[in-house]
Protein backbone atom coordinates (compact mmCIF):
# COMPACT_ATOMS: atom_id res chain seq x y z
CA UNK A 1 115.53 88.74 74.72
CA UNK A 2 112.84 89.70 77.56
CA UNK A 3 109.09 89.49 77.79
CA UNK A 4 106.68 91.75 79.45
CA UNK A 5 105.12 88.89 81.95
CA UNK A 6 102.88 90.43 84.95
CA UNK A 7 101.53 94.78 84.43
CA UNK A 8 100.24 95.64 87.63
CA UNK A 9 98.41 99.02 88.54
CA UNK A 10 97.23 100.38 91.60
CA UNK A 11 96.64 102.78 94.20
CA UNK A 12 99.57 101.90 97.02
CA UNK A 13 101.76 103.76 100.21
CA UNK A 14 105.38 104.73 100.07
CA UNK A 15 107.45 104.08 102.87
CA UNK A 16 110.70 104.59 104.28
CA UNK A 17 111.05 102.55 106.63
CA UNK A 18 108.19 102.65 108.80
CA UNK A 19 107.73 106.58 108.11
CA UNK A 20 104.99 106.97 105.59
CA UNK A 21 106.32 108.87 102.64
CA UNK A 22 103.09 109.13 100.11
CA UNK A 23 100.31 107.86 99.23
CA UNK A 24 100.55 106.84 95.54
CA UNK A 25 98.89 105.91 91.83
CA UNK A 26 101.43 103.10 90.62
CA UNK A 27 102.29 101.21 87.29
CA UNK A 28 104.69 98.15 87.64
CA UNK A 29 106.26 96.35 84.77
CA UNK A 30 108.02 92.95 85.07
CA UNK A 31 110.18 91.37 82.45
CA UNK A 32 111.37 88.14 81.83
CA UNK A 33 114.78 88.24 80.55
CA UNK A 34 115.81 84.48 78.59
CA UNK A 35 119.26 83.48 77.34
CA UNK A 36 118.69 81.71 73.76
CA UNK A 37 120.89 78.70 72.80
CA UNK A 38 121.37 76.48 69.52
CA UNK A 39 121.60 73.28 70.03
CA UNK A 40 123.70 70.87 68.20
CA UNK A 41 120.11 69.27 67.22
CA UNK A 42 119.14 72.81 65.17
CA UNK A 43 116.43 73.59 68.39
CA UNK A 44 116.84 76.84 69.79
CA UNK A 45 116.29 76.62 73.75
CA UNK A 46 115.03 79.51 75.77
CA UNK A 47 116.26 79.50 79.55
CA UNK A 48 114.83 82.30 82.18
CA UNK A 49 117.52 84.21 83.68
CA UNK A 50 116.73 86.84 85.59
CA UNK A 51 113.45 89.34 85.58
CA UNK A 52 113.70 93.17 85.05
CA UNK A 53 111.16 95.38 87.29
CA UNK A 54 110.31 99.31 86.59
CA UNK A 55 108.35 101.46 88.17
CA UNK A 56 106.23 104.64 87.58
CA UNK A 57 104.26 106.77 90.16
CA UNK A 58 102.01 109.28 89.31
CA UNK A 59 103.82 111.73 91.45
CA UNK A 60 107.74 112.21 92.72
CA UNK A 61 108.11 111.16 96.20
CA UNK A 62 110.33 113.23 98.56
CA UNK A 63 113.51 111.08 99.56
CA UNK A 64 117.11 111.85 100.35
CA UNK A 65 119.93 110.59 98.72
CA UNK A 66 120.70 106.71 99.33
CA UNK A 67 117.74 106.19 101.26
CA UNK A 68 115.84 102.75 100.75
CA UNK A 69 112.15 103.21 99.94
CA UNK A 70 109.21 100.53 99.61
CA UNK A 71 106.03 100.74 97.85
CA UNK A 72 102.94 98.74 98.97
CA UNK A 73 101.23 97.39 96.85
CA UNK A 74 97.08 96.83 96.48
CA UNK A 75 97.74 93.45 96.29
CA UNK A 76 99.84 92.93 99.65
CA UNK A 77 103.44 92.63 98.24
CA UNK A 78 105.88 94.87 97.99
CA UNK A 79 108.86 96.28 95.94
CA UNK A 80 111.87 98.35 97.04
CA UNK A 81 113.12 101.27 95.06
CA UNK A 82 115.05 104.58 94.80
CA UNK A 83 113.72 107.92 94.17
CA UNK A 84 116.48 109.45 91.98
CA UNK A 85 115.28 113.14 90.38
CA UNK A 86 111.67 112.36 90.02
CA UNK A 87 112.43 108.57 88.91
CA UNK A 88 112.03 105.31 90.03
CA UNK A 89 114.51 102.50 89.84
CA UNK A 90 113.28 99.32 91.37
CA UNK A 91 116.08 97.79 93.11
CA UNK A 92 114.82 93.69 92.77
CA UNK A 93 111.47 92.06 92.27
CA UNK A 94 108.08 92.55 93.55
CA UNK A 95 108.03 90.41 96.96
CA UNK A 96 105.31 89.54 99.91
């Protein structure tokens, strides 16, 4: 099971590197993922394991295959990502 935790929209810079790729309208989802388990007790525990982040720009950025790119965020951090046909796929978590 996984919860949205932390939306986060913005106006933010695309780079590659340190080449400037774009200057971009974002929308950044995080999810909590949680493993469930019964316990012998009847109580059903919820543990955090790992968090889910996807990514949406208002426009495709220009990138070539297997290259590493990094969004900037308003709010100072940062989250890595490839451009694959038009589509984002956030490679970890947002990070400062």
């Amino acid at each position: 099971m996984s919860n949205l935790i932390e939306t986060v929209k913005g106006k933010g810079t695309v780079f590659s590197g340190e080449r400037l790729v774009a200057e971009v309208q974002y929308e950044v989802w995080v999810y909590q993922t949680y493993n469930e388990t019964l316990l012998l007790s009847g109580q059903e525990l919820r543990t955090p394991s790992f968090q889910n982040t996807e990514l949406k720009l208002n426009k495709p950025v220009e990138a070539d295959f297997n290259e590493l790119l990094t969004l900037h965020l308003a709010d100072g951090r940062k989250l890595n990502f490839w451009a694959l046909g038009g589509e984002c796929k956030a490679t970890g978590g947002l990070y400062l």
